[in-house]
PDB file of N, CA and C in Angstrom:
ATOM      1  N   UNK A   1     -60.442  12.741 -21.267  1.00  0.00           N
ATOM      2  CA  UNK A   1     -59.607  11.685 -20.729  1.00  0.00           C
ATOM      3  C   UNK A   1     -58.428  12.272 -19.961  1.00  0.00           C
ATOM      4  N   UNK A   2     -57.961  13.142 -20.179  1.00  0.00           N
ATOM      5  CA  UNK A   2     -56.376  13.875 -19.601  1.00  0.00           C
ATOM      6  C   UNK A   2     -57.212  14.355 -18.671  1.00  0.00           C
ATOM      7  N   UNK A   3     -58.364  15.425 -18.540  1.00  0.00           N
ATOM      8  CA  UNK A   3     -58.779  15.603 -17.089  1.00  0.00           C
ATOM      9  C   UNK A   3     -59.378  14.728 -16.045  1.00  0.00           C
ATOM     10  N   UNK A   4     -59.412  13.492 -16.337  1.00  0.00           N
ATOM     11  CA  UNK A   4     -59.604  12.274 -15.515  1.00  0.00           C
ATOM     12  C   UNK A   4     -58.227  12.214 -14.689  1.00  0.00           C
ATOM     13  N   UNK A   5     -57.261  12.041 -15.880  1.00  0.00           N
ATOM     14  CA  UNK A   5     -55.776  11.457 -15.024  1.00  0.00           C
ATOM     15  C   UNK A   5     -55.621  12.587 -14.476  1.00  0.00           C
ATOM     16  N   UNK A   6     -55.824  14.078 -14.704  1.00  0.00           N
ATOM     17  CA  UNK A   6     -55.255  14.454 -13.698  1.00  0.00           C
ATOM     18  C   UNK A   6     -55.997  15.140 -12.281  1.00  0.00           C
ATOM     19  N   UNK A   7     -57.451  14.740 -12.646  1.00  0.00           N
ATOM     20  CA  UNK A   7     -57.785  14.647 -11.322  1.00  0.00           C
ATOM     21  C   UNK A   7     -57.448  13.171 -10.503  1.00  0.00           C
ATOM     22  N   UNK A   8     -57.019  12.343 -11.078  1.00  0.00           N
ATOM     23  CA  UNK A   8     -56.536  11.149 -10.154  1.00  0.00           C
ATOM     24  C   UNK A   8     -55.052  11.288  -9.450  1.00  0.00           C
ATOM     25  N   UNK A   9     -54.607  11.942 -10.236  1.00  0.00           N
ATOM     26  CA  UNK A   9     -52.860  12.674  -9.597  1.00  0.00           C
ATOM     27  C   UNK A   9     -53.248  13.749  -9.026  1.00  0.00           C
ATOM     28  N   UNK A  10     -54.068  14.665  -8.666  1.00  0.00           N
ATOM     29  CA  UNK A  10     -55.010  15.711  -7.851  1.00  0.00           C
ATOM     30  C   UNK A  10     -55.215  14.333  -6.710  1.00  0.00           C
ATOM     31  N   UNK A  11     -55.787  13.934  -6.326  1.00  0.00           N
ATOM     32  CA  UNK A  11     -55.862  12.751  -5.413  1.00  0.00           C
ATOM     33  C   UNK A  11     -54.895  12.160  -4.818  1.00  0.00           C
ATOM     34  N   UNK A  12     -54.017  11.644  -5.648  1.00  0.00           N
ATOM     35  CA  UNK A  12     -53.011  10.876  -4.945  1.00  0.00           C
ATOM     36  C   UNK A  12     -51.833  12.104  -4.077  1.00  0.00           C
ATOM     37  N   UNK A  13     -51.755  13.046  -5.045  1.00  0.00           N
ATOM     38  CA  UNK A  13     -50.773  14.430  -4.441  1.00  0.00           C
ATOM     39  C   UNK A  13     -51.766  14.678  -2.830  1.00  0.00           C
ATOM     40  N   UNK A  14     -53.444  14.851  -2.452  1.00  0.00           N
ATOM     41  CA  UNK A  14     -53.657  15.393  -1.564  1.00  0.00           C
ATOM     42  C   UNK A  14     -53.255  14.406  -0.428  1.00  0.00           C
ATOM     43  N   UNK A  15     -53.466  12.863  -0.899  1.00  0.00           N
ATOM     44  CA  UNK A  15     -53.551  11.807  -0.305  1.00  0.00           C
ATOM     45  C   UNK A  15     -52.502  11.887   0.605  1.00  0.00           C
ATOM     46  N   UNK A  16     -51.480  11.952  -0.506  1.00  0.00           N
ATOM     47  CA  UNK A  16     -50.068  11.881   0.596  1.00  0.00           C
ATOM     48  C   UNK A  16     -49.795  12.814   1.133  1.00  0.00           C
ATOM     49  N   UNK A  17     -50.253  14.430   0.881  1.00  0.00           N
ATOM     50  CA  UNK A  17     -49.947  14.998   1.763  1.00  0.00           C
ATOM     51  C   UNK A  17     -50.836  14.893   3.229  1.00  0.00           C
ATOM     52  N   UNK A  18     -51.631  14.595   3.344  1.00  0.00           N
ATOM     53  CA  UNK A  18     -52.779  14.468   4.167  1.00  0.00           C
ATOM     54  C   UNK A  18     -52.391  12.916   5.089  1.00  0.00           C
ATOM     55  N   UNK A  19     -51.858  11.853   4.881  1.00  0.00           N
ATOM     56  CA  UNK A  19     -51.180  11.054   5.207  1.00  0.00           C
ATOM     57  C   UNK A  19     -49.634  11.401   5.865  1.00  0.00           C
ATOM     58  N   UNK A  20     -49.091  12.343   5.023  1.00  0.00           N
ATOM     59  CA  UNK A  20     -47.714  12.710   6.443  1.00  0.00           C
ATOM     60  C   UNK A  20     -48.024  13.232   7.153  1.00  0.00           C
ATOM     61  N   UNK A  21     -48.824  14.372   7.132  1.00  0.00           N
ATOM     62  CA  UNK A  21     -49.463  15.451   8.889  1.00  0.00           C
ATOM     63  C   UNK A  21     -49.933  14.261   9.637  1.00  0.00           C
ATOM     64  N   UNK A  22     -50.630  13.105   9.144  1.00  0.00           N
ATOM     65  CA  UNK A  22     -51.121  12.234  10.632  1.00  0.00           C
ATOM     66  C   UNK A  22     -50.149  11.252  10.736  1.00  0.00           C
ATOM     67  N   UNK A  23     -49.129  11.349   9.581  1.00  0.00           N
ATOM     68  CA  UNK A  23     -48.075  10.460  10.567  1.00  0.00           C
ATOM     69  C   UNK A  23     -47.283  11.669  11.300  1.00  0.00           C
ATOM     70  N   UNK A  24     -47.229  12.694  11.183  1.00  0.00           N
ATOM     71  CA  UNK A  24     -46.382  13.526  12.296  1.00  0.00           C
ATOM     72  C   UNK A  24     -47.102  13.848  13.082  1.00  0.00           C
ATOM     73  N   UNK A  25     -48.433  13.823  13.674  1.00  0.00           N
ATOM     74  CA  UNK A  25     -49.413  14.159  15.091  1.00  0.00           C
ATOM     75  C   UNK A  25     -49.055  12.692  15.477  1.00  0.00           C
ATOM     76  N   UNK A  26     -48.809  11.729  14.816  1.00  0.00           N
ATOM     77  CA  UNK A  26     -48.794  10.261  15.687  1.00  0.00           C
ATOM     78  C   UNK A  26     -47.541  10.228  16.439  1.00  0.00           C
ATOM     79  N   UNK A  27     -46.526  10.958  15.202  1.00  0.00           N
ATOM     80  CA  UNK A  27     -44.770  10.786  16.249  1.00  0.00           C
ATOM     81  C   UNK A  27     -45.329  11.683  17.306  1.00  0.00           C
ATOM     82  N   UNK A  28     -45.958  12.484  17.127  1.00  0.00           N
ATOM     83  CA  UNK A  28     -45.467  13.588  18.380  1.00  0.00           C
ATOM     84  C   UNK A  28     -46.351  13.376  19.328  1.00  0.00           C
ATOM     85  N   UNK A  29     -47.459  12.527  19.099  1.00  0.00           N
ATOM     86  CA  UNK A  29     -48.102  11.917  20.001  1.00  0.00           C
ATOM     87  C   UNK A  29     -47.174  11.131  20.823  1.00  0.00           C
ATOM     88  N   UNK A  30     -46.480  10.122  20.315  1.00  0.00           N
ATOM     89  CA  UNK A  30     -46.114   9.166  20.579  1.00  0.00           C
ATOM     90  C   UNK A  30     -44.756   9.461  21.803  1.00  0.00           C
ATOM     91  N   UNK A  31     -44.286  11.075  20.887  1.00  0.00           N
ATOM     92  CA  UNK A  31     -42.677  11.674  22.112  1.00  0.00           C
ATOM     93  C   UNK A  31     -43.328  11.982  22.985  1.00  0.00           C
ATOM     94  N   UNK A  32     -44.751  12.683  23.246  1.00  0.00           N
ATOM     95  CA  UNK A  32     -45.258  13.031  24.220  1.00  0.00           C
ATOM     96  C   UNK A  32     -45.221  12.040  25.601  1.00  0.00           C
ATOM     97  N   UNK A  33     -45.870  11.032  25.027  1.00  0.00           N
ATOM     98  CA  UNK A  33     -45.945  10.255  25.996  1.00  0.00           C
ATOM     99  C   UNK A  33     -45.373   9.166  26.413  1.00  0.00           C
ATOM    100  N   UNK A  34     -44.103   9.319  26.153  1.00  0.00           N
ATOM    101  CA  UNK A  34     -43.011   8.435  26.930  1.00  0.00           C
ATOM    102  C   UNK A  34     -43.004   8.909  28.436  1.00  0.00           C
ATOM    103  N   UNK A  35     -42.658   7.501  28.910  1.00  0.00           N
ATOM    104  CA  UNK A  35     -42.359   7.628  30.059  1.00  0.00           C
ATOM    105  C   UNK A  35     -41.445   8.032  30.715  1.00  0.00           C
ATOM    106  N   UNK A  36     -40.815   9.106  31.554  1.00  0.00           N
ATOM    107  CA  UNK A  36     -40.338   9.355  31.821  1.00  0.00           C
ATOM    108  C   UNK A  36     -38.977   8.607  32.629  1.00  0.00           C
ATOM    109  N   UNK A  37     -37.721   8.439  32.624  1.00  0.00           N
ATOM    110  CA  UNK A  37     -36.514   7.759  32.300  1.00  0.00           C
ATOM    111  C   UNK A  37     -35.945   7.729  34.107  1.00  0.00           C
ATOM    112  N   UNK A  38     -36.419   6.593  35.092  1.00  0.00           N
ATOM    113  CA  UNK A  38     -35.917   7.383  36.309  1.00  0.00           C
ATOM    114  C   UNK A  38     -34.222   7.568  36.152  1.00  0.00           C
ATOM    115  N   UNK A  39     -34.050   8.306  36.743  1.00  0.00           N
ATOM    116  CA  UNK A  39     -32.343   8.717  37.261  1.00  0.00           C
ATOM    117  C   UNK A  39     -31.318   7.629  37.594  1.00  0.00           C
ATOM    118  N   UNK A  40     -30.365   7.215  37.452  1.00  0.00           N
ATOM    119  CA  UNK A  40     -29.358   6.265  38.053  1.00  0.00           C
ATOM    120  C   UNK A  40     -29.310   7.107  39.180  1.00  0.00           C
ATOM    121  N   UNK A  41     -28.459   6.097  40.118  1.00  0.00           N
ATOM    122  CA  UNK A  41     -27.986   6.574  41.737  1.00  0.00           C
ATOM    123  C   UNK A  41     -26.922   6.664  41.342  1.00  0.00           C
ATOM    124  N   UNK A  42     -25.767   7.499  41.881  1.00  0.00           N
ATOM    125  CA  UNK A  42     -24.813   7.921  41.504  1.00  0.00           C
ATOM    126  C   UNK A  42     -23.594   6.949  42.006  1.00  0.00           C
ATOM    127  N   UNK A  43     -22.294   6.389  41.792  1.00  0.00           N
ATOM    128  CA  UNK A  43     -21.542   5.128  42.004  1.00  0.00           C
ATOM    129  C   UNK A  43     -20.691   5.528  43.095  1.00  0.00           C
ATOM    130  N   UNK A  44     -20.346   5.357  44.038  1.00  0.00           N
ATOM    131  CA  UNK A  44     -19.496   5.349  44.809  1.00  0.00           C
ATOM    132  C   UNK A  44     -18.210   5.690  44.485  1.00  0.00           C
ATOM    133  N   UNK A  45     -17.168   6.554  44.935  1.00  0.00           N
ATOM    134  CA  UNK A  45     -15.775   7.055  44.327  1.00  0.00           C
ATOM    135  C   UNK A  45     -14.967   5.870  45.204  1.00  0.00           C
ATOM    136  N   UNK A  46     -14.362   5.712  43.940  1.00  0.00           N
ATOM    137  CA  UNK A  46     -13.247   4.682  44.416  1.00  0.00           C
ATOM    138  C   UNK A  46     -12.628   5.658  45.831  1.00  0.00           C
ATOM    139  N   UNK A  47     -11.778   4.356  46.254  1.00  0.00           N
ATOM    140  CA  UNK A  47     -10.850   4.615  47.528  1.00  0.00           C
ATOM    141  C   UNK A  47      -9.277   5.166  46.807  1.00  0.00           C
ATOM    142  N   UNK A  48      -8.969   6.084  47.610  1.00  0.00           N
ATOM    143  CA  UNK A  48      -7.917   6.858  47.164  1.00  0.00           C
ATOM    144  C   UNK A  48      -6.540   5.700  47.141  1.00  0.00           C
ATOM    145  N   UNK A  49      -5.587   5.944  46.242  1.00  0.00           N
ATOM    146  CA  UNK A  49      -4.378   4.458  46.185  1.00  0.00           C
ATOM    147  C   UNK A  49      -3.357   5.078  47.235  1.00  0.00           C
ATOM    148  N   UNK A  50      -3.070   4.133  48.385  1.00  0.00           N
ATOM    149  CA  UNK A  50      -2.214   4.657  48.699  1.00  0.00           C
ATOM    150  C   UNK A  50      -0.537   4.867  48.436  1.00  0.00           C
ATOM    151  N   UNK A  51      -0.103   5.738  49.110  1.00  0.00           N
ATOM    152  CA  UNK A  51       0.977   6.270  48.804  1.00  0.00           C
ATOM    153  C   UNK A  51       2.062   5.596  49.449  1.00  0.00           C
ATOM    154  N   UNK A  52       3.297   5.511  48.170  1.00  0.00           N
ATOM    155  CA  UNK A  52       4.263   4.589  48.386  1.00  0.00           C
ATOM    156  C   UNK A  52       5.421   5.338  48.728  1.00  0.00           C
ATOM    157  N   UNK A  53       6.606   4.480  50.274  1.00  0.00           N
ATOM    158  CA  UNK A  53       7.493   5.748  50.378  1.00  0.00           C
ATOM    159  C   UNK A  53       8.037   5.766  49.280  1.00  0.00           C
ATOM    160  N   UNK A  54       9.120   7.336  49.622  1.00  0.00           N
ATOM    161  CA  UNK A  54      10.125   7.637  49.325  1.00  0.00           C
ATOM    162  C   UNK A  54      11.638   7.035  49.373  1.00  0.00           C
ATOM    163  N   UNK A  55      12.478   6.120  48.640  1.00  0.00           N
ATOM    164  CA  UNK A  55      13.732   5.985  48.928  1.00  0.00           C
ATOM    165  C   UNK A  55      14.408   7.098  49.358  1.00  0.00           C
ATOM    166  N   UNK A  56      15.520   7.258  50.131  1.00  0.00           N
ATOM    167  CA  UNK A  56      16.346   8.529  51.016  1.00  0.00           C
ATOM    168  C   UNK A  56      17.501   8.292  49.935  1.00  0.00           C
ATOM    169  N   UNK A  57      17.895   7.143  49.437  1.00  0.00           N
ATOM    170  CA  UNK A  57      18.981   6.980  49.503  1.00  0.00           C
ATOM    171  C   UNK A  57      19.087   6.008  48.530  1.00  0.00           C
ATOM    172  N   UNK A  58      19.848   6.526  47.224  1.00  0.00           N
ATOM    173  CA  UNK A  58      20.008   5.816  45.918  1.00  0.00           C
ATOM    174  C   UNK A  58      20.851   4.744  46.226  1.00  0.00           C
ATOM    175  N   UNK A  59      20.726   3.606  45.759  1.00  0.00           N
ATOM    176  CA  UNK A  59      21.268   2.370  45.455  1.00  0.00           C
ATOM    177  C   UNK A  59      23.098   2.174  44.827  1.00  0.00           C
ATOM    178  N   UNK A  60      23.940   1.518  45.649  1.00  0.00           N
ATOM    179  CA  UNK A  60      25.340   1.612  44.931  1.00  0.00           C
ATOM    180  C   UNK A  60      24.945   0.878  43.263  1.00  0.00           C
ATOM    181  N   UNK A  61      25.811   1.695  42.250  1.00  0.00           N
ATOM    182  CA  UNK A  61      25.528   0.354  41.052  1.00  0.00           C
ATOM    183  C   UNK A  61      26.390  -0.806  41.537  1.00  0.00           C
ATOM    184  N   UNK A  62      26.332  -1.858  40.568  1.00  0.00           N
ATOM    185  CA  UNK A  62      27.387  -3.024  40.784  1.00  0.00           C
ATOM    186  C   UNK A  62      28.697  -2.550  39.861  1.00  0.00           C
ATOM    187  N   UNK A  63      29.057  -2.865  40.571  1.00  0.00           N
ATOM    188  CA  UNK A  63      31.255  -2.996  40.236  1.00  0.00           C
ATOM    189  C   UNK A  63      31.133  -3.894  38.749  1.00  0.00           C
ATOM    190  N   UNK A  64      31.939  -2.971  37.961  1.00  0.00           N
ATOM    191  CA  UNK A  64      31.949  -4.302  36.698  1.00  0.00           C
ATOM    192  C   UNK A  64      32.946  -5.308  37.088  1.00  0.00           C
ATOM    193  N   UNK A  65      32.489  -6.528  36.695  1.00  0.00           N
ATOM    194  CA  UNK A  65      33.430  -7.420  36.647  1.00  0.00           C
ATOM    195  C   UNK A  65      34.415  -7.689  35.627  1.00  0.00           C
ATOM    196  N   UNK A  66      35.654  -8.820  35.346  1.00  0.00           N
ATOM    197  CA  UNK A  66      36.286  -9.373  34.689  1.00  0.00           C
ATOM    198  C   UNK A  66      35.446  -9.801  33.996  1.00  0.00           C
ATOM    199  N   UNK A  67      35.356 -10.151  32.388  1.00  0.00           N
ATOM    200  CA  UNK A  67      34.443 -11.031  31.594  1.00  0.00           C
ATOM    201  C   UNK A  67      35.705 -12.571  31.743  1.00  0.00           C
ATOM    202  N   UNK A  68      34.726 -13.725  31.529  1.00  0.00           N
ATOM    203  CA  UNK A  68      35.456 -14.647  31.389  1.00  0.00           C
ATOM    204  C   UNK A  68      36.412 -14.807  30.073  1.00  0.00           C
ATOM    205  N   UNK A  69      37.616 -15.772  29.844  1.00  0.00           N
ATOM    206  CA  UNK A  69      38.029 -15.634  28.908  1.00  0.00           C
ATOM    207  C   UNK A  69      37.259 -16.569  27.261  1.00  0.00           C
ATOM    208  N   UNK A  70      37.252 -16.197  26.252  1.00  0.00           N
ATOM    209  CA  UNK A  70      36.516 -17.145  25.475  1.00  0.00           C
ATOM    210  C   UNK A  70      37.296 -18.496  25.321  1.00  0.00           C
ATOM    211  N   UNK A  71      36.114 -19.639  25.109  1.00  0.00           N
ATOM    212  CA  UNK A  71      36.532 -20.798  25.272  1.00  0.00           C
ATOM    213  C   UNK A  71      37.902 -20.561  23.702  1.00  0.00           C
ATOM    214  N   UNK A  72      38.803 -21.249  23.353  1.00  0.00           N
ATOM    215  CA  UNK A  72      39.344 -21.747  22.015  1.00  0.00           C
ATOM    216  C   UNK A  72      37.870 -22.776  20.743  1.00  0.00           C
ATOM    217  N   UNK A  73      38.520 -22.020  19.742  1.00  0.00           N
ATOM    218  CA  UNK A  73      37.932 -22.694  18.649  1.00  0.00           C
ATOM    219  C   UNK A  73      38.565 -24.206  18.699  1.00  0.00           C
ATOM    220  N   UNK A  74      37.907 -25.519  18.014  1.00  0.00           N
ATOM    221  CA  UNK A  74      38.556 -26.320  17.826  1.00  0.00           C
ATOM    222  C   UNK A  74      38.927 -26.221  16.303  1.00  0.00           C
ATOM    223  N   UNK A  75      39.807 -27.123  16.026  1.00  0.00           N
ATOM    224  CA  UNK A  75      40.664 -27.087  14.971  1.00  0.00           C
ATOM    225  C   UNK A  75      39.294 -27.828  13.709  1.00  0.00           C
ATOM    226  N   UNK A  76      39.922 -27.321  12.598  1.00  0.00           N
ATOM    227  CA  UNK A  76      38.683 -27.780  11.380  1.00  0.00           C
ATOM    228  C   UNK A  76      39.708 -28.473  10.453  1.00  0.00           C
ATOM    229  N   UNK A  77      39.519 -29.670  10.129  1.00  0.00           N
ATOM    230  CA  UNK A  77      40.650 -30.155   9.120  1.00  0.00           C
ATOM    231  C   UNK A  77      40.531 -29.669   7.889  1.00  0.00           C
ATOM    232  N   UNK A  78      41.861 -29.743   7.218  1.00  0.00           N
ATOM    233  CA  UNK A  78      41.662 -29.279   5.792  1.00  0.00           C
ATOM    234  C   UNK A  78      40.921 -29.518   4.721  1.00  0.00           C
ATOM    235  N   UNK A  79      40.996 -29.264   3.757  1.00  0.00           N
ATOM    236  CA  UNK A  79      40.241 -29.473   2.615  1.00  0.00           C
ATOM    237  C   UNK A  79      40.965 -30.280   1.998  1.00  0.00           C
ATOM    238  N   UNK A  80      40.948 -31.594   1.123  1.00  0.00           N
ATOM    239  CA  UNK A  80      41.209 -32.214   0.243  1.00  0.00           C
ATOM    240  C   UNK A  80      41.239 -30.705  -1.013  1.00  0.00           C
ATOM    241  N   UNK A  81      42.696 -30.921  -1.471  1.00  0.00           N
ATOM    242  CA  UNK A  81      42.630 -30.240  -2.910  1.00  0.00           C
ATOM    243  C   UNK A  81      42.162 -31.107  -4.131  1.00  0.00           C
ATOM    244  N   UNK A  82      41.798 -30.984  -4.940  1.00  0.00           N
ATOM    245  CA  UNK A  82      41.191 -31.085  -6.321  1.00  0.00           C
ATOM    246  C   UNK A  82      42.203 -30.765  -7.559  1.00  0.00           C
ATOM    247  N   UNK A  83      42.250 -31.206  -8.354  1.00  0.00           N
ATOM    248  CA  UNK A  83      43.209 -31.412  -9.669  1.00  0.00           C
ATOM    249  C   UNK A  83      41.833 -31.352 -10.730  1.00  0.00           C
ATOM    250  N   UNK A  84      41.198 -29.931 -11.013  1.00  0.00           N
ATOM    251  CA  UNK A  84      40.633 -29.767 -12.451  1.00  0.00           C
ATOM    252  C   UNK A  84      41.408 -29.611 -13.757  1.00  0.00           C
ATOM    253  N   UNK A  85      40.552 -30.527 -14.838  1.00  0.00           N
ATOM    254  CA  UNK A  85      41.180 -30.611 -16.053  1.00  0.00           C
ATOM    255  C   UNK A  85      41.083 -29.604 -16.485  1.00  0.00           C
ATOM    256  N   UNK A  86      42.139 -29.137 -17.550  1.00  0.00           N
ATOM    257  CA  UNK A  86      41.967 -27.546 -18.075  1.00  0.00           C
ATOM    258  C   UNK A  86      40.816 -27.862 -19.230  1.00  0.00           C
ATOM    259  N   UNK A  87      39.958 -26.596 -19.343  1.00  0.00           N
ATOM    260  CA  UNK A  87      39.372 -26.191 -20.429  1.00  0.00           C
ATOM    261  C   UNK A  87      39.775 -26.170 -21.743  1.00  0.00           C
ATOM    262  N   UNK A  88      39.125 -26.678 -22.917  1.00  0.00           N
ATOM    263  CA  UNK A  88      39.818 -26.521 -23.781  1.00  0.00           C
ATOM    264  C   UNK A  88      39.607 -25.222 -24.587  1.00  0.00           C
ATOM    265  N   UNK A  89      40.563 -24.574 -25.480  1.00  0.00           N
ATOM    266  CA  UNK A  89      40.697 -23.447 -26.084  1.00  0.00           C
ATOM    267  C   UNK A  89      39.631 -23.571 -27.503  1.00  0.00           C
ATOM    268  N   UNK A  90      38.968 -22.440 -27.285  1.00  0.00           N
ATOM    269  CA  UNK A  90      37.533 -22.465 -27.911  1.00  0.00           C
ATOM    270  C   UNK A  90      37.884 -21.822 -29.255  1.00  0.00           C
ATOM    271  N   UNK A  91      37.614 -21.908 -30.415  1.00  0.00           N
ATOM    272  CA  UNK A  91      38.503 -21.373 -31.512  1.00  0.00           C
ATOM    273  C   UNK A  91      37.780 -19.982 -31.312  1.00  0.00           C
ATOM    274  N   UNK A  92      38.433 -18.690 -31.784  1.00  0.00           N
ATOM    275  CA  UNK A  92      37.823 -17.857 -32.298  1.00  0.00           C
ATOM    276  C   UNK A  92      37.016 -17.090 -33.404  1.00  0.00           C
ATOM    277  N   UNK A  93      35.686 -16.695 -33.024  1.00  0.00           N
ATOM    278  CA  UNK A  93      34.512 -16.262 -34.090  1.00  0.00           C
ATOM    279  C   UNK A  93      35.227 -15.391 -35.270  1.00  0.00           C
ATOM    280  N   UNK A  94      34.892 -15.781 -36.413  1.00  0.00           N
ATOM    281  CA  UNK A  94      35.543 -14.821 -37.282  1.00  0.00           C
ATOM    282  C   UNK A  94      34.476 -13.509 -37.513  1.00  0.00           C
ATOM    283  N   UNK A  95      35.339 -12.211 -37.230  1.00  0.00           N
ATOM    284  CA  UNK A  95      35.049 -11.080 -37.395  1.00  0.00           C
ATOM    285  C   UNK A  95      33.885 -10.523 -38.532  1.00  0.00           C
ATOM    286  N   UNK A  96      33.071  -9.921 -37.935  1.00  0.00           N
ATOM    287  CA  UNK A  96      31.669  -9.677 -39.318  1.00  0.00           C
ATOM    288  C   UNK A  96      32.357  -8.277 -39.503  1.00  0.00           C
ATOM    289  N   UNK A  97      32.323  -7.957 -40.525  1.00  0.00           N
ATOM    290  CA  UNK A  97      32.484  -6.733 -41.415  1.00  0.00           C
ATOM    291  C   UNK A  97      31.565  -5.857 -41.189  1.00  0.00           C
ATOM    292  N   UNK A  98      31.623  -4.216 -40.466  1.00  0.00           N
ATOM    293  CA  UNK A  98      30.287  -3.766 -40.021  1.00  0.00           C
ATOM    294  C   UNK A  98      30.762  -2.539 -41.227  1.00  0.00           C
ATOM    295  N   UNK A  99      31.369  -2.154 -41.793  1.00  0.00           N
ATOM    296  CA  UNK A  99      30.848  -1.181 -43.032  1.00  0.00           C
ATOM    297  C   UNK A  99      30.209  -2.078 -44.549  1.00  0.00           C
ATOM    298  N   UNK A 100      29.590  -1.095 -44.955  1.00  0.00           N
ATOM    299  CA  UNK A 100      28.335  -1.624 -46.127  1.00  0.00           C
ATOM    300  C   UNK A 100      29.119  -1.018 -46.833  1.00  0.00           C
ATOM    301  N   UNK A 101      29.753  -2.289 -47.624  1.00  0.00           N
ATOM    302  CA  UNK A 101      30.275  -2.028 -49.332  1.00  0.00           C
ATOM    303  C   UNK A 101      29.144  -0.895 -50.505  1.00  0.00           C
ATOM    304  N   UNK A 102      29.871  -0.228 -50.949  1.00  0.00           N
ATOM    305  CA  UNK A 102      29.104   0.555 -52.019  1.00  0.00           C
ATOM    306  C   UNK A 102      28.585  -0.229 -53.542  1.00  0.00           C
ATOM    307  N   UNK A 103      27.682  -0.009 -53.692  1.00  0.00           N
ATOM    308  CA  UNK A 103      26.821  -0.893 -54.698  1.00  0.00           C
ATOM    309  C   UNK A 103      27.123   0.125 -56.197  1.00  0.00           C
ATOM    310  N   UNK A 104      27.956  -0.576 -57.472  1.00  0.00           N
ATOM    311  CA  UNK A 104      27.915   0.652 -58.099  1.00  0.00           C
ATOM    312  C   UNK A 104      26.078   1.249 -58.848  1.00  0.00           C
ATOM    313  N   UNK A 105      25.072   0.319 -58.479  1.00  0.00           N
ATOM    314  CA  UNK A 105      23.836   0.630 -59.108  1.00  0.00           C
ATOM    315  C   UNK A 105      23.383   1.842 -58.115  1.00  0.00           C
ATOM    316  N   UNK A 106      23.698   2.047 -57.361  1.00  0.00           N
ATOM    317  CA  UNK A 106      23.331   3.386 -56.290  1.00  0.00           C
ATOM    318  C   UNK A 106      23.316   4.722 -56.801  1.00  0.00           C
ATOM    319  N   UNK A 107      25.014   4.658 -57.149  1.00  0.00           N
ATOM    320  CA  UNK A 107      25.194   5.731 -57.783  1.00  0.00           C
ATOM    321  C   UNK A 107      24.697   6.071 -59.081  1.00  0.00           C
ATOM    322  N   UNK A 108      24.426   7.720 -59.731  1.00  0.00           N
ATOM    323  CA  UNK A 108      23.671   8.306 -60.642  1.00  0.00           C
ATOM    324  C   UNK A 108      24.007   7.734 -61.617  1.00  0.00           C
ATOM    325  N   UNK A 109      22.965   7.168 -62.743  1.00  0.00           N
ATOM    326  CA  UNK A 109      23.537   7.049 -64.487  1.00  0.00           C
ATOM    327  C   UNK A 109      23.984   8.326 -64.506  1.00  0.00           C
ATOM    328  N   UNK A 110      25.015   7.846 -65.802  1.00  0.00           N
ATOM    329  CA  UNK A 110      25.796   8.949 -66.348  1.00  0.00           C
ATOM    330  C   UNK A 110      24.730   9.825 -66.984  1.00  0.00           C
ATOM    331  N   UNK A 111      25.246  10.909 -67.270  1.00  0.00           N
ATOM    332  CA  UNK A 111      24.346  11.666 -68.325  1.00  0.00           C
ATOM    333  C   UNK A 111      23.858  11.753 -69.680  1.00  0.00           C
ATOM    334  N   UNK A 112      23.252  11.929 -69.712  1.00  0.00           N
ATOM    335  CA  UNK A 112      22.837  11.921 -71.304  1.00  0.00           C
ATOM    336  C   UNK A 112      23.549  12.513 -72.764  1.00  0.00           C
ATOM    337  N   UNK A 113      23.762  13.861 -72.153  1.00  0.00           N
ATOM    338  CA  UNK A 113      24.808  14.345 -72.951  1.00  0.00           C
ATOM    339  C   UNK A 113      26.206  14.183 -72.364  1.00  0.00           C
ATOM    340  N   UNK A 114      26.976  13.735 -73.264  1.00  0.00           N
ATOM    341  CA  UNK A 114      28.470  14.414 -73.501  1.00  0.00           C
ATOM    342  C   UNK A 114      29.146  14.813 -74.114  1.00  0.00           C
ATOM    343  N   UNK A 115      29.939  15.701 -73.415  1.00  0.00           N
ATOM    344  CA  UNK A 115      30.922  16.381 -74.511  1.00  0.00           C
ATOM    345  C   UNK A 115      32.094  15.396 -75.107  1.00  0.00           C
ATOM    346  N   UNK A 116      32.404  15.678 -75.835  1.00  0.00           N
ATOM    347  CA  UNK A 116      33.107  14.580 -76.640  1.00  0.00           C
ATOM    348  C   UNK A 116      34.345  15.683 -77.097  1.00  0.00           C
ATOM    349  N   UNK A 117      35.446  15.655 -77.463  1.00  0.00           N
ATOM    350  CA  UNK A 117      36.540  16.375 -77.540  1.00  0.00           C
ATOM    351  C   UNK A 117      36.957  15.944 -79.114  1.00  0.00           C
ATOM    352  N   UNK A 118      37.092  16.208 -80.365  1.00  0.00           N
ATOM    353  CA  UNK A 118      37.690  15.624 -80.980  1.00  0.00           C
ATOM    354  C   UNK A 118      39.087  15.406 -81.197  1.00  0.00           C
TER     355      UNK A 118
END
């Protein structure tokens, strides 16, 4: 049975190789015989631009003038003043205590022994 399959993959391997050589005699058949591409005619050269004179003789600038004077602003009437009521006085926050009182359970029991003095 295994030398069945692999004479059938023996087959398909010659197949395709034997199938690209006649597709490459067909391309090169095929470049062969194109037709040959006639030539364009070549375009006519534009006409040369002609040439513009020379000024001899530079231009005066213009003279500065006076600027006109600016018109005046017109007048803007005042503002109505305003009479705000005062704010009232906000009591002050009473102060938090930022040191941590000592706890006497923190500190060490006494010891076990003592000396005792009579």
């Amino acid at each position: 049975m295994a030398s069945n399959k692999f004479f059938i993959l023996a087959f398909f391997v010659v197949f395709s190789v034997l199938s690209s050589i006649n597709l490459s005699l067909a391309a090169r058949n095929l470049l062969q015989t194109v037709p040959v591409v006639p030539t364009l005619p070549k375009p006519t050269p534009l006409p040369p631009l002609p040439t513009l004179p020379l000024p001899t003789t530079q231009p005066s600038l213009p003279t500065p003038t006076q600027m006109p004077p600016l018109p005046n602003l017109p007048t803007i009437p005042s503002i109505p003043q305003f009479n705000f009521p005062q704010i009232p006085n906000i009591p002050s926050l009473p102060t938090i205590p930022i040191t941590i009182p000592s706890f006497p359970f923190f500190s060490p029991p006494p010891s076990a022994t003592s000396t005792t003095k009579p």
